[in-house]
C-alpha atoms as a PDB file:
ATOM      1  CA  UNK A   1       0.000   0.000   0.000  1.00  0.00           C
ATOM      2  CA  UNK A   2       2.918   2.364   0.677  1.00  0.00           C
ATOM      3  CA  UNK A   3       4.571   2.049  -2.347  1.00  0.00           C
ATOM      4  CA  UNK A   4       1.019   2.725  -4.638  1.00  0.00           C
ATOM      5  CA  UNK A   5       0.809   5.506  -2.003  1.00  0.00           C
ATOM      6  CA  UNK A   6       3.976   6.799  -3.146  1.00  0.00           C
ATOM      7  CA  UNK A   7       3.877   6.074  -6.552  1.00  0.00           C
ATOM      8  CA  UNK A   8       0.742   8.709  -6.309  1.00  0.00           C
ATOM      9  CA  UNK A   9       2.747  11.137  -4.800  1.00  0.00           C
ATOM     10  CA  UNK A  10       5.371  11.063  -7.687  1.00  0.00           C
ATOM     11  CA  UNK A  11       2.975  11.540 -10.130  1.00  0.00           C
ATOM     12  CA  UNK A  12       0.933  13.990  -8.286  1.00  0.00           C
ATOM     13  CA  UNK A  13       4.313  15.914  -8.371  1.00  0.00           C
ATOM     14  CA  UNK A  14       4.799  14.973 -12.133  1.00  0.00           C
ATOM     15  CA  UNK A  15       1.813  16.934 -13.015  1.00  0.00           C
ATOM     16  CA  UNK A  16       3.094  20.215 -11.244  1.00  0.00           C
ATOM     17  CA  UNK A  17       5.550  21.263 -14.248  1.00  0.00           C
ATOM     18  CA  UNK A  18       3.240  19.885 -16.582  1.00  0.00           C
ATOM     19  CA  UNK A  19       0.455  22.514 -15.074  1.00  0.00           C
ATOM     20  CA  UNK A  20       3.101  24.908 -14.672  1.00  0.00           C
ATOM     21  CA  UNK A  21       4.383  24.885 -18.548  1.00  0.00           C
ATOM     22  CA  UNK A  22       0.639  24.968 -19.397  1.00  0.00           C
ATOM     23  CA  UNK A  23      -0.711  27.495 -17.187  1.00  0.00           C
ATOM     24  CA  UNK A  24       2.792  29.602 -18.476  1.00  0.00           C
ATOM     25  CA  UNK A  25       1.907  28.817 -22.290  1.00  0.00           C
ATOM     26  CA  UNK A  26      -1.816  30.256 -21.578  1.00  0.00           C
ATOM     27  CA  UNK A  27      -0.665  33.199 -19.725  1.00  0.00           C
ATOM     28  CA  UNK A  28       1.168  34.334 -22.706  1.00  0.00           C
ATOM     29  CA  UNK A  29      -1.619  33.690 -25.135  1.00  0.00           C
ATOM     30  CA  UNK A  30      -3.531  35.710 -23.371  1.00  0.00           C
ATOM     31  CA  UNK A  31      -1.203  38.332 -22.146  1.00  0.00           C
ATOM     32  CA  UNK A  32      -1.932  38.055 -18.638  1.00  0.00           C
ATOM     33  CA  UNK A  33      -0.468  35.042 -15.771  1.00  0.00           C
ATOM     34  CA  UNK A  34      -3.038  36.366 -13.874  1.00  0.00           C
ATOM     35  CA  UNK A  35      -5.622  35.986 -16.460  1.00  0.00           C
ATOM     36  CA  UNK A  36      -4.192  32.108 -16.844  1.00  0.00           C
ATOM     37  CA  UNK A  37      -3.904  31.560 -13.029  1.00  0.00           C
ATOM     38  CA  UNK A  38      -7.715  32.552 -12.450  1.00  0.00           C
ATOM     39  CA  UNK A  39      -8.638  30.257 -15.950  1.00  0.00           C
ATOM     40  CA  UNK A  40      -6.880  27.264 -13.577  1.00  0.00           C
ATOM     41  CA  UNK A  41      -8.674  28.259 -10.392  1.00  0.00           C
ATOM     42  CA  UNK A  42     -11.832  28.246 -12.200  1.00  0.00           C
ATOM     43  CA  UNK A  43     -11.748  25.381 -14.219  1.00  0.00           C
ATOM     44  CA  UNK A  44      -9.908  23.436 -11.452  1.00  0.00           C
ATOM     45  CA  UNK A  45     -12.957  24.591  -8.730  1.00  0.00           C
ATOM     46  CA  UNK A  46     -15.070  22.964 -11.382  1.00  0.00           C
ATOM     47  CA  UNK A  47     -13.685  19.664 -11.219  1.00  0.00           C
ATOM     48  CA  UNK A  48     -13.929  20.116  -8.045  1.00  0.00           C
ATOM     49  CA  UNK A  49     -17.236  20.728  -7.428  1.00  0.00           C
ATOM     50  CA  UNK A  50     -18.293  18.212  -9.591  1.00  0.00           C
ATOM     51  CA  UNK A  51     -16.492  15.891  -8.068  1.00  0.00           C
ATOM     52  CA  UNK A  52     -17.446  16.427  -4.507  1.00  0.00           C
ATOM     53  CA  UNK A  53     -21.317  16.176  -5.461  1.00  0.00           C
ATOM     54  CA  UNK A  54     -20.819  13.175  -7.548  1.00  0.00           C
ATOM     55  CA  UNK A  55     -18.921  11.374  -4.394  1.00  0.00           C
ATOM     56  CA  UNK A  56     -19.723  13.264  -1.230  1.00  0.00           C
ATOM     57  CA  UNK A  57     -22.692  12.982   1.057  1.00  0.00           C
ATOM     58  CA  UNK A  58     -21.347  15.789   3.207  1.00  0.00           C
ATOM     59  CA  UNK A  59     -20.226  18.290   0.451  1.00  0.00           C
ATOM     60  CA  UNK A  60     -22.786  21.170   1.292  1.00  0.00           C
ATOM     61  CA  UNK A  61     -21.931  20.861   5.131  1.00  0.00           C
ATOM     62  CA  UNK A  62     -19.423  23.955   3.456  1.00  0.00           C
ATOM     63  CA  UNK A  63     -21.938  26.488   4.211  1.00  0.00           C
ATOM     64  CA  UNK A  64     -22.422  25.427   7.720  1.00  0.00           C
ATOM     65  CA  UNK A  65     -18.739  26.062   8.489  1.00  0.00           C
ATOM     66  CA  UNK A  66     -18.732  26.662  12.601  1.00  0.00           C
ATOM     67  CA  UNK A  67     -18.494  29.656  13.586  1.00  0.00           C
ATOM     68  CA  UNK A  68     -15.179  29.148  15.586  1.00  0.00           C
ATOM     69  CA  UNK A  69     -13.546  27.829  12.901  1.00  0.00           C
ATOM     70  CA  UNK A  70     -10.270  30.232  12.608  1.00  0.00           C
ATOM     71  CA  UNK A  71     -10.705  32.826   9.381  1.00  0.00           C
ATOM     72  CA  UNK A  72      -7.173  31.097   8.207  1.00  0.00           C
ATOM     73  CA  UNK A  73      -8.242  28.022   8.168  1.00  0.00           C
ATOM     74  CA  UNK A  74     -10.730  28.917   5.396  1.00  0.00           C
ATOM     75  CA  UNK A  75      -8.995  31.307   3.484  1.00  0.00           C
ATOM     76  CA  UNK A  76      -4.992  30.025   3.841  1.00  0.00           C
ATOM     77  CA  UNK A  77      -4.864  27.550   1.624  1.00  0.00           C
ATOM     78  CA  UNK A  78      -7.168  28.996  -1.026  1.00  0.00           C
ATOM     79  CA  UNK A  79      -4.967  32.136  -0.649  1.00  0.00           C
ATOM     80  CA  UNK A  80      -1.356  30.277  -0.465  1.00  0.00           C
ATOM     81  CA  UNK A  81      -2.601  27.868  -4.186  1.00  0.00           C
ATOM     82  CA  UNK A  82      -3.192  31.556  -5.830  1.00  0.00           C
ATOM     83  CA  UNK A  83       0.171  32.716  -4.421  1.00  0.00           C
ATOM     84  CA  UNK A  84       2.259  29.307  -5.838  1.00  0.00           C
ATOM     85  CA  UNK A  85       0.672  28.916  -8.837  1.00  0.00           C
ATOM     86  CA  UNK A  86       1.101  32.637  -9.903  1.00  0.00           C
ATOM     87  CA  UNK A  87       4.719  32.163  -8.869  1.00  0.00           C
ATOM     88  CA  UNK A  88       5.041  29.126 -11.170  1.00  0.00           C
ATOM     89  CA  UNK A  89       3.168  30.525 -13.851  1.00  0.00           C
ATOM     90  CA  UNK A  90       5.785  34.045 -13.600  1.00  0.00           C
ATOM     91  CA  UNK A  91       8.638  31.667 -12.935  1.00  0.00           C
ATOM     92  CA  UNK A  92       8.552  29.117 -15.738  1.00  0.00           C
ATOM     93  CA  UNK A  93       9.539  31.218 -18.635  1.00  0.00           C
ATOM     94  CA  UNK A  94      12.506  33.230 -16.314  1.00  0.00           C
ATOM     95  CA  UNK A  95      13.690  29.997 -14.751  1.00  0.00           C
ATOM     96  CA  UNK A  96      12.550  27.301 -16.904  1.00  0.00           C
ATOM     97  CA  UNK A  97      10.892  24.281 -15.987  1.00  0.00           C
ATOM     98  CA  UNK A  98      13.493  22.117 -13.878  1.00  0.00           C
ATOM     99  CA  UNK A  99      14.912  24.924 -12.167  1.00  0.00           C
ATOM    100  CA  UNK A 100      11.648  26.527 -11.280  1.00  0.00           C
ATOM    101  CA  UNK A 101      10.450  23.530 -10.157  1.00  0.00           C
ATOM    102  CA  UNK A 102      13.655  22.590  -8.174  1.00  0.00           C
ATOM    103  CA  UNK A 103      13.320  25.992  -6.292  1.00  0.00           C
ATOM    104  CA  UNK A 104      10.022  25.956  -5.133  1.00  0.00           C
ATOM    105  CA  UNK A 105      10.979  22.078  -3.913  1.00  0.00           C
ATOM    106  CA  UNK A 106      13.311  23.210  -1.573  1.00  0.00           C
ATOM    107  CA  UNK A 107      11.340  25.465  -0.420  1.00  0.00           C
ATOM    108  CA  UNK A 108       8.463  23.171   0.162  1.00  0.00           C
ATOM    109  CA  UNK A 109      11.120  20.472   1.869  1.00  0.00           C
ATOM    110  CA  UNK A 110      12.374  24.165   4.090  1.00  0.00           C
ATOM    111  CA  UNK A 111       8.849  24.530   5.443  1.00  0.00           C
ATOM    112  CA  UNK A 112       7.697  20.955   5.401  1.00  0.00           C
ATOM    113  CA  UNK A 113      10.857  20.626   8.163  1.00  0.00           C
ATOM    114  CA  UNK A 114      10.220  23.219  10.069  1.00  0.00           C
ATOM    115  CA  UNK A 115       6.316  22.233  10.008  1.00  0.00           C
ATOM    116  CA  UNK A 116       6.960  18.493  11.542  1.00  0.00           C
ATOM    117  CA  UNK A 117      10.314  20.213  13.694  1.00  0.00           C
ATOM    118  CA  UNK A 118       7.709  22.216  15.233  1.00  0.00           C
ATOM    119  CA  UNK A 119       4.468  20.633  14.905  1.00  0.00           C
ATOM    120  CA  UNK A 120       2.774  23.577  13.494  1.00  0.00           C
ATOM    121  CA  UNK A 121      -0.843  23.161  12.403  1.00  0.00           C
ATOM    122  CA  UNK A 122      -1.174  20.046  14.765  1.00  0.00           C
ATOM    123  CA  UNK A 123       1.505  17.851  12.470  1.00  0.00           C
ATOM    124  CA  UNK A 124       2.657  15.325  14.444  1.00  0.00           C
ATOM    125  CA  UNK A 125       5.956  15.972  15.328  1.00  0.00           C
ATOM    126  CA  UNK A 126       8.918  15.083  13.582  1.00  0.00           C
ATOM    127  CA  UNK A 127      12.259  16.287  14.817  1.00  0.00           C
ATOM    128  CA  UNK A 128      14.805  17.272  12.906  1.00  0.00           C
ATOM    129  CA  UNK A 129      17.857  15.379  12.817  1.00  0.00           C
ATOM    130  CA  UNK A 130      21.097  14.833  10.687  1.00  0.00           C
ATOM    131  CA  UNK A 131      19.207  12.988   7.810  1.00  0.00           C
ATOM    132  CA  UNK A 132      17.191  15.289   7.214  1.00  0.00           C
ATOM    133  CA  UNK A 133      19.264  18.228   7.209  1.00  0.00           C
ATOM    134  CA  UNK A 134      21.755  16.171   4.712  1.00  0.00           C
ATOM    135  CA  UNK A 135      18.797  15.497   2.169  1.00  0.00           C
ATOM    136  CA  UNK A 136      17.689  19.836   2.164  1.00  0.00           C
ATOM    137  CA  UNK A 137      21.836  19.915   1.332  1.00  0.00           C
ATOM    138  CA  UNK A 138      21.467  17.653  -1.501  1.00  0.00           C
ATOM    139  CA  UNK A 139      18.679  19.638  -2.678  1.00  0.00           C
ATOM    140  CA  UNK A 140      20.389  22.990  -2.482  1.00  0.00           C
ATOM    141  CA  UNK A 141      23.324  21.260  -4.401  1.00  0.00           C
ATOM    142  CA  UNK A 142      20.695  19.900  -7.159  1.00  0.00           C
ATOM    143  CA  UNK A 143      19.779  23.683  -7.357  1.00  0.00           C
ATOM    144  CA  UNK A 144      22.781  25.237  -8.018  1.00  0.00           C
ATOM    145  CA  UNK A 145      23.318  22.104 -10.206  1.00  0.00           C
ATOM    146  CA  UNK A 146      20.470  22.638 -12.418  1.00  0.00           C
ATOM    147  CA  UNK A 147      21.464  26.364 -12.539  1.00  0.00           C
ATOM    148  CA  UNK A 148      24.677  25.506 -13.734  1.00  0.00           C
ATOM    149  CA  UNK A 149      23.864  23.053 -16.592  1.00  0.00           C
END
């Protein structure tokens, strides 16, 4: 089960500079990554929707959301997507695809640390410890690598 887990995970993560060099192409079409950013919100929220009604008995429990449910809860991750796909979209044709994608890995693999490290958001926590801090060197070095060549 862990390894079909995994295997989703890599291609979850294969489909981010696949998005990226899309989302990049339309933005140019159109003249606007902001313009091509909202187009993927939209059509994404879509699916989405769709999705959740076909499959979800709870789906419009949504509009019930308790009231002391913190304000970031609801809009931080809505708010954070706009923020990294924009950046990818901008990115991409600066960077290119590996590198852009490279960079924004380590700085998911930064925070991801310091989330278990800490056990912000109620992560269980996960201490960092020489490993880890060996496999965010090998990604710097795969960064400057990339840049290189």
């Amino acid at each position: 089960m862990m390894m079909i887990l995994m295997l989703a995970g890599i291609l979850s993560g294969m489909a981010i500079p696949v998005q990226t060099s899309i989302n990049s192409r339309l933005g140019m079409k159109i003249g606007s990554p902001y313009g091509a950013a909202a187009i993927s919100f939209f059509v994404g929220t879509l699916i989405l929707l769709i999705a959740a009604l076909l499959t979800e008995h709870r789906f419009l429990s949504i509009f019930g959301l308790p009231p002391s449910l913190p304000w970031w809860i609801v809009i931080g991750g809505g708010c954070l997507g706009v923020f990294y796909l924009t950046s990818n979209i901008l990115l991409l044709p600066r960077l290119g695809s590996a590198l852009t994608v490279v960079v924004t890995l380590l700085g998911q693999m930064i925070m991801a640390i310091a989330i278990d490290h800490f056990g912000w958001f109620h992560v269980p926590v996960h201490e960092l410890n020489l490993p880890r801090m060996i496999g965010i060197l090998f990604i710097i070095f795969g960064v400057f690598i990339i840049k290189k060549y």
